[in-house]
C-alpha atoms as a PDB file:
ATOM      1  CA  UNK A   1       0.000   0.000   0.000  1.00  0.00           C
ATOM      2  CA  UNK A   2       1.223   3.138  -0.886  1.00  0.00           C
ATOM      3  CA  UNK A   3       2.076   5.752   2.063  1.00  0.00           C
ATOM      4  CA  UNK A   4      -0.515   8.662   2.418  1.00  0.00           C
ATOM      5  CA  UNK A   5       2.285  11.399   3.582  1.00  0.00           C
ATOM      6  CA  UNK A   6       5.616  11.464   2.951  1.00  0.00           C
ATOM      7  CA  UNK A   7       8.291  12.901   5.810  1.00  0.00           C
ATOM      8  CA  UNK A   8      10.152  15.539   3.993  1.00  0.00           C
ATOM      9  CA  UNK A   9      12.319  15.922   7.040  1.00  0.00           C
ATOM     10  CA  UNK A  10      16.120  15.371   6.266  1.00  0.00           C
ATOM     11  CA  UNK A  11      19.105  15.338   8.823  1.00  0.00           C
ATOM     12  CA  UNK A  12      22.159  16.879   6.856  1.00  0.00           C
ATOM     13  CA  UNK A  13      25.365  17.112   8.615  1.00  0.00           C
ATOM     14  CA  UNK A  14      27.274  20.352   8.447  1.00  0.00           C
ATOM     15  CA  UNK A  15      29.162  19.793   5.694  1.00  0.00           C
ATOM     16  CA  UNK A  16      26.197  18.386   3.463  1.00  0.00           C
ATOM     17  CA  UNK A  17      23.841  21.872   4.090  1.00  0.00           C
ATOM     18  CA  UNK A  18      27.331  23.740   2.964  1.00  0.00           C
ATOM     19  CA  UNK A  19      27.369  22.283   0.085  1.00  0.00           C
ATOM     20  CA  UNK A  20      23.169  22.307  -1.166  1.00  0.00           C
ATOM     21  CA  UNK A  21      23.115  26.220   0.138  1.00  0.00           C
ATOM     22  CA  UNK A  22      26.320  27.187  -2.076  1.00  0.00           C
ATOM     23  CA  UNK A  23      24.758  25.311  -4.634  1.00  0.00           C
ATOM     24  CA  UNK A  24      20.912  26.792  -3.874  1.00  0.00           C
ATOM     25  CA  UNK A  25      23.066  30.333  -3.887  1.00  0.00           C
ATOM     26  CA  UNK A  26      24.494  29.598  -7.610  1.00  0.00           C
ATOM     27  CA  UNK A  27      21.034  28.657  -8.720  1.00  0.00           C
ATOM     28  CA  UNK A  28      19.535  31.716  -7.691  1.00  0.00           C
ATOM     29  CA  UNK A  29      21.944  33.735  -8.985  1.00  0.00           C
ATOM     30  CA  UNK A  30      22.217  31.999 -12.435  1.00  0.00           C
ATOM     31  CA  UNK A  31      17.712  32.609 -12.341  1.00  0.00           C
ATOM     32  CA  UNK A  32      17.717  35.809 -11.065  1.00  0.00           C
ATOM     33  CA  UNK A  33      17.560  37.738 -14.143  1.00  0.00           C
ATOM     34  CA  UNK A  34      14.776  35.661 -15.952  1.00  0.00           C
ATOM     35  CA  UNK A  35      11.125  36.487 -14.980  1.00  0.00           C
ATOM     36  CA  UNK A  36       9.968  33.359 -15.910  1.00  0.00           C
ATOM     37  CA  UNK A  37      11.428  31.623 -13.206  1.00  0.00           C
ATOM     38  CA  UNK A  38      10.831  33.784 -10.081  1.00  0.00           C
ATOM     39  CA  UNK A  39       9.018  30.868  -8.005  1.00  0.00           C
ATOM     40  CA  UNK A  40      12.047  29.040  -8.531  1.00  0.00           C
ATOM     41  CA  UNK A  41      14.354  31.566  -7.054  1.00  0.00           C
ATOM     42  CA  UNK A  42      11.350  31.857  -4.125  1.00  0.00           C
ATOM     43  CA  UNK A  43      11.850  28.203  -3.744  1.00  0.00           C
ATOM     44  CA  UNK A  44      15.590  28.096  -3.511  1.00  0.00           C
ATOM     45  CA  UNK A  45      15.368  31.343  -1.359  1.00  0.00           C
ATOM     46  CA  UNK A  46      13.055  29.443   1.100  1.00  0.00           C
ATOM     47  CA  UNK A  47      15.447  25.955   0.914  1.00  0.00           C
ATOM     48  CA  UNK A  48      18.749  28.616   1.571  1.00  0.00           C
ATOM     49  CA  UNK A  49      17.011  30.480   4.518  1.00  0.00           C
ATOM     50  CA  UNK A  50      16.026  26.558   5.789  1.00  0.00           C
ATOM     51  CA  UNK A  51      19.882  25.619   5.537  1.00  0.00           C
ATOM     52  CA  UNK A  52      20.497  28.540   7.741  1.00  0.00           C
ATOM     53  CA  UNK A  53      19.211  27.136  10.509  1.00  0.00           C
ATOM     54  CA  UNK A  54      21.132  25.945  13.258  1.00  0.00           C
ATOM     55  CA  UNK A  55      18.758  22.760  13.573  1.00  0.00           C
ATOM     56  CA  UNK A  56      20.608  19.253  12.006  1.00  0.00           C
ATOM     57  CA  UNK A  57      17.368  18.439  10.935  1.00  0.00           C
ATOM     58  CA  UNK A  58      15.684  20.495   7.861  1.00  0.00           C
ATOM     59  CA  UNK A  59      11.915  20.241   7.111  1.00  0.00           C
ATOM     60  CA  UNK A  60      11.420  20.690   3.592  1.00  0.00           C
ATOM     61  CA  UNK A  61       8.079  21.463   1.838  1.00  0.00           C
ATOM     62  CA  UNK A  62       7.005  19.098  -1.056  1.00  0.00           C
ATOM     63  CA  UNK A  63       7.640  21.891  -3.881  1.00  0.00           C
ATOM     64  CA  UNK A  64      11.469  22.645  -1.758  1.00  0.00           C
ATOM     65  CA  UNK A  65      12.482  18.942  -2.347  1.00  0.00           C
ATOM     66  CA  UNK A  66      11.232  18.247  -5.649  1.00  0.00           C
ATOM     67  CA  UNK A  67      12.946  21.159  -7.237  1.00  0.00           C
ATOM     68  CA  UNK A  68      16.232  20.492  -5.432  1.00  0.00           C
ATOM     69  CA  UNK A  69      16.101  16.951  -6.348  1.00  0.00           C
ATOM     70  CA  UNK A  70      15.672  18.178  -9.781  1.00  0.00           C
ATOM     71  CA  UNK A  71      18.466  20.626 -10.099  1.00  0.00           C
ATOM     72  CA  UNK A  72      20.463  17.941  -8.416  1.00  0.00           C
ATOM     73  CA  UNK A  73      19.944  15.100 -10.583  1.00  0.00           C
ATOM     74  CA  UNK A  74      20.872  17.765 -13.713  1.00  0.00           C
ATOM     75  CA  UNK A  75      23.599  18.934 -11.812  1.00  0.00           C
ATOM     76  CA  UNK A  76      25.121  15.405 -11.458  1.00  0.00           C
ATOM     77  CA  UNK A  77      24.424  14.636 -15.208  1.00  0.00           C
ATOM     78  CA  UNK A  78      26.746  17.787 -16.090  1.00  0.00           C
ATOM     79  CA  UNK A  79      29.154  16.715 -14.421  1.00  0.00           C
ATOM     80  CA  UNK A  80      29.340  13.049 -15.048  1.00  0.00           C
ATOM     81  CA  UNK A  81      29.727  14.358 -18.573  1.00  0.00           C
ATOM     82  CA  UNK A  82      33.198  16.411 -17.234  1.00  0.00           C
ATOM     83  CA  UNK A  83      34.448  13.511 -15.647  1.00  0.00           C
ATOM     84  CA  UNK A  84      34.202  11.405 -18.727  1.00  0.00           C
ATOM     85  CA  UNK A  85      36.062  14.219 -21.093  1.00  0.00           C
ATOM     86  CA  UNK A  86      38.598  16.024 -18.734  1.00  0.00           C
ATOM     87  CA  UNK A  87      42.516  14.576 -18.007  1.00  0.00           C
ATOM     88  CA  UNK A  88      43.412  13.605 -14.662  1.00  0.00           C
ATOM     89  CA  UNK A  89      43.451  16.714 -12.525  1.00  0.00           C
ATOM     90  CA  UNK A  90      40.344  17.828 -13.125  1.00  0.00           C
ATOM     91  CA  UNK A  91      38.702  14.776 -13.326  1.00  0.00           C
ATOM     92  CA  UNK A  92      39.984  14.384  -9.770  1.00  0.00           C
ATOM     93  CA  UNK A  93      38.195  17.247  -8.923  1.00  0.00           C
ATOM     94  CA  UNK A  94      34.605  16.791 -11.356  1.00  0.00           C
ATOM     95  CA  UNK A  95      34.620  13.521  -9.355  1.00  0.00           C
ATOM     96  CA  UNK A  96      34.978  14.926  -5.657  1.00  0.00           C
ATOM     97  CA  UNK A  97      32.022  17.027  -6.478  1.00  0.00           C
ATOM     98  CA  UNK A  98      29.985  14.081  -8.326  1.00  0.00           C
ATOM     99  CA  UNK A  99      30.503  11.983  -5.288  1.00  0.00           C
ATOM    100  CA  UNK A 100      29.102  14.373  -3.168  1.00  0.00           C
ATOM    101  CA  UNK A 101      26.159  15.504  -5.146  1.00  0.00           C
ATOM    102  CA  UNK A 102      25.361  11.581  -5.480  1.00  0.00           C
ATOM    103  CA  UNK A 103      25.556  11.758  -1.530  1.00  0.00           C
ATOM    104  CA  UNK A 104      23.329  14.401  -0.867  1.00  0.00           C
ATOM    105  CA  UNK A 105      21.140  12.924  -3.759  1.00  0.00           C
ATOM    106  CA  UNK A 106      20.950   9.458  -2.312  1.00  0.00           C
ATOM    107  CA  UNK A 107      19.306  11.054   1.200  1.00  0.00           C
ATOM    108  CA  UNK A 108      17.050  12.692  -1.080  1.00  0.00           C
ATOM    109  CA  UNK A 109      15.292  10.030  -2.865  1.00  0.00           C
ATOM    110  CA  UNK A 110      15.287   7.446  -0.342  1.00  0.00           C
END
């Protein structure tokens, strides 16, 4: 039977809401300018001001996680495409960040 309510409560450690409020920061600043998308800079304003928090534990609204997720899952498909075509230094570094992306990404979808 399917589940009625989903818990959209995630426990990120320190280093993990670092990482998704830089990355909720470049969003925002890469949609800023476009008017078609100003509920998704509300949404990644909202999920930045929730990072903020001193709390390990961030409550996300359904809207909050599905368009993180989202940006996520792109994210990690751009760069799995510059760790397939860079030399060894920088694919040292693409895969750093893929690995934690994929992280964060696995707490999300569970």
């Amino acid at each position: 039977m399917k589940k009625l309510f989903k818990n959209y409560e995630f426990e990120l450690d320190k280093n993990q809401k670092k990482i998704l409020s830089s990355f909720a920061k470049q969003a925002v600043k890469q949609m800023e300018g476009d008017d078609k998308l100003v509920s998704e800079v509300r949404v990644f304003n909202s999920v930045i001001d929730k990072l903020g928090s001193a709390d390990d534990k961030v409550k996300f609204t359904k809207e909050e996680k599905t368009r993180l997720t989202f940006q996520l899952k792109e994210n990690t498909k751009h760069l799995q495409k510059k760790v397939d075509g860079s030399w060894f230094l920088t694919r040292w570094f693409y895969r750093n960040m893929f690995n934690q992306y994929n992280n964060i990404l696995s707490i999300f979808t569970d």
